[in-house]
N, C-alpha and C. Protein backbone atom coordinates (compact mmCIF):
# COMPACT_ATOMS: atom_id res chain seq x y z
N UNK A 1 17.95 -6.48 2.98
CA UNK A 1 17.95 -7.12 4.28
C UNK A 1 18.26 -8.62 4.08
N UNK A 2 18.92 -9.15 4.49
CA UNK A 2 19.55 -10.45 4.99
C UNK A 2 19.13 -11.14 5.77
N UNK A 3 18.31 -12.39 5.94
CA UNK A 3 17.89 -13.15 6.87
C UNK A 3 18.98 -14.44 6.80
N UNK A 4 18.77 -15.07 7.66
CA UNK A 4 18.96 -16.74 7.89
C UNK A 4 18.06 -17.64 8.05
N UNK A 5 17.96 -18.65 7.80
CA UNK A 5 17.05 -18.99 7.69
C UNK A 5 17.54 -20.78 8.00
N UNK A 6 16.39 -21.60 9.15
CA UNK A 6 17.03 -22.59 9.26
C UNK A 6 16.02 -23.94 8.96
N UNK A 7 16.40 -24.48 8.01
CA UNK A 7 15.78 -25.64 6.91
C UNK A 7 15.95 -27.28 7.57
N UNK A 8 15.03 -27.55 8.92
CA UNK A 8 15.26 -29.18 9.44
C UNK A 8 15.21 -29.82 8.52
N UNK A 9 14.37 -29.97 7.33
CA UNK A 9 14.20 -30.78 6.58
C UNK A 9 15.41 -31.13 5.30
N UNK A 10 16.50 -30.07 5.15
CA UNK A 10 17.39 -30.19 4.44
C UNK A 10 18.26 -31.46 3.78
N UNK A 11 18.14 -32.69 4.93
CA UNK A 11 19.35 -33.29 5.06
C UNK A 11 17.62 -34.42 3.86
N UNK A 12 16.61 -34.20 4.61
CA UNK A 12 15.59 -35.14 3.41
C UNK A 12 15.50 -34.97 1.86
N UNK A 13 15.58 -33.46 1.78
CA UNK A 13 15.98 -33.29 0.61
C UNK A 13 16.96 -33.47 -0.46
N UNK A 14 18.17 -33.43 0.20
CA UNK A 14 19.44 -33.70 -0.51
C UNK A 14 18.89 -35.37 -0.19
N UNK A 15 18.61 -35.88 0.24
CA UNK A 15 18.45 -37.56 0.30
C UNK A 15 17.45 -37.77 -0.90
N UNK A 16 16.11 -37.27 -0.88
CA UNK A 16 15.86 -37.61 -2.24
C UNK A 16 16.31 -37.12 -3.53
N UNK A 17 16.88 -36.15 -3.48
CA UNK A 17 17.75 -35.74 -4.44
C UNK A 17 18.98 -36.39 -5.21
N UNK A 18 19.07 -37.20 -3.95
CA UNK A 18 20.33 -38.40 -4.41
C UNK A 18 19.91 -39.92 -5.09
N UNK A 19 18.13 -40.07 -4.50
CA UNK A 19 17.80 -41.39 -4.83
C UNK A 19 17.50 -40.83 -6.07
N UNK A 20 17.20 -39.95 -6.59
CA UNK A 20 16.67 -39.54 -8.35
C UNK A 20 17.79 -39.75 -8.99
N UNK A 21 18.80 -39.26 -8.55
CA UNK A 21 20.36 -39.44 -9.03
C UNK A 21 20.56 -40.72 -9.38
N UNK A 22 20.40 -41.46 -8.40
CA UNK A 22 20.85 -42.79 -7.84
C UNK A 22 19.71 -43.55 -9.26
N UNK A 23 18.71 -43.44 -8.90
CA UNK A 23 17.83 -44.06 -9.85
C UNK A 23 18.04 -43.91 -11.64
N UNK A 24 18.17 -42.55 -12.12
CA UNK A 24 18.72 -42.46 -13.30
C UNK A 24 19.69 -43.29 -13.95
N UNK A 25 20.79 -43.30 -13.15
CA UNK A 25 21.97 -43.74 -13.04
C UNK A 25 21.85 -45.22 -13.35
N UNK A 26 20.81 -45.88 -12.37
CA UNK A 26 20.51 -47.30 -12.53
C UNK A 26 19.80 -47.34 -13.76
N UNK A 27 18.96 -46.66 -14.10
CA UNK A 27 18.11 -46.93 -15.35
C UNK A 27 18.74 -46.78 -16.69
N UNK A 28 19.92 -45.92 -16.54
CA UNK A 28 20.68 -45.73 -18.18
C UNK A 28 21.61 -47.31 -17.89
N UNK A 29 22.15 -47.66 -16.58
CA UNK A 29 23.06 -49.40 -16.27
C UNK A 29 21.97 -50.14 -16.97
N UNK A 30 20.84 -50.27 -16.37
CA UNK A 30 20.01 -51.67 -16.51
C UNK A 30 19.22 -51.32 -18.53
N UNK A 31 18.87 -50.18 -18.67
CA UNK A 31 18.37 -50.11 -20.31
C UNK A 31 20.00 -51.13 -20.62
N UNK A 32 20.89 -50.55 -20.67
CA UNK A 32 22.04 -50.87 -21.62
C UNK A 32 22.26 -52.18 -21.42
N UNK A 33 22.35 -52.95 -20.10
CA UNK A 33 22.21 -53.98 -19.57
C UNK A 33 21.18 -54.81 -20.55
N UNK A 34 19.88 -54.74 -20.27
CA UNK A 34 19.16 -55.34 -20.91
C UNK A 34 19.18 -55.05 -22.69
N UNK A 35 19.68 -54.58 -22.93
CA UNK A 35 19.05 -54.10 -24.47
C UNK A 35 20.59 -54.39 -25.17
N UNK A 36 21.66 -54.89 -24.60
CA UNK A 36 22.78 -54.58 -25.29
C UNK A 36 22.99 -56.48 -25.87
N UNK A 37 24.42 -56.53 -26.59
CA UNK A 37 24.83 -57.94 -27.01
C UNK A 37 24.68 -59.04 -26.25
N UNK A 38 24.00 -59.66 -26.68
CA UNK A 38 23.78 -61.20 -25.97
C UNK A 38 24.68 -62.22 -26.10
N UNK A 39 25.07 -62.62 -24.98
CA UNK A 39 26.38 -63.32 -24.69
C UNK A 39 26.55 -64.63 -24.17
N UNK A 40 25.42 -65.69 -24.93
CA UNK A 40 25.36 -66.64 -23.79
C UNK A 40 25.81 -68.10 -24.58
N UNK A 41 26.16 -68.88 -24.05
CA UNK A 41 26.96 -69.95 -24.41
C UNK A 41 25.99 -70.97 -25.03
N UNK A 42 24.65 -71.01 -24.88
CA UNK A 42 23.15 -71.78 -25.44
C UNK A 42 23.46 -71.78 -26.98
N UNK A 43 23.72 -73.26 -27.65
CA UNK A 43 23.63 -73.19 -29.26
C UNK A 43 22.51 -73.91 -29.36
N UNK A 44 21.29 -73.20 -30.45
CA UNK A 44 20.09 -74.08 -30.46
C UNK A 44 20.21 -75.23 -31.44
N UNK A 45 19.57 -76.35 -30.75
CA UNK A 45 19.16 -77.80 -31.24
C UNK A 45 18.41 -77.76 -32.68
N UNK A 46 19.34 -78.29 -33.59
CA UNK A 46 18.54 -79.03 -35.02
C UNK A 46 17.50 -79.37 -34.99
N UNK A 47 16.12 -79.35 -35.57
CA UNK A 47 15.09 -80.33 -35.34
C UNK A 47 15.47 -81.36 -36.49
């Protein structure tokens, strides 16, 4: 037997489904971001 079945809440789900996405995504950018070659023009002072 075959039902249908109708899910209001659907469109919330695929939405948090996307911020987990969304969030991963940022967290493998910002690790590599932070943790990668440092690039900054600062030469430190002789004492």
């Amino acid at each position: 037997m075959l039902t249908v079945n109708y899910d209001p809440g659907r469109g919330v789900k695929y939405a948090g489904s996307g911020l987990v996405v969304v969030g991963i995504f940022t967290m493998f950018y910002m690790r590599a971001y932070f943790f990668g070659p440092r690039r900054s023009g600062h030469v430190p002072q002789p004492a």
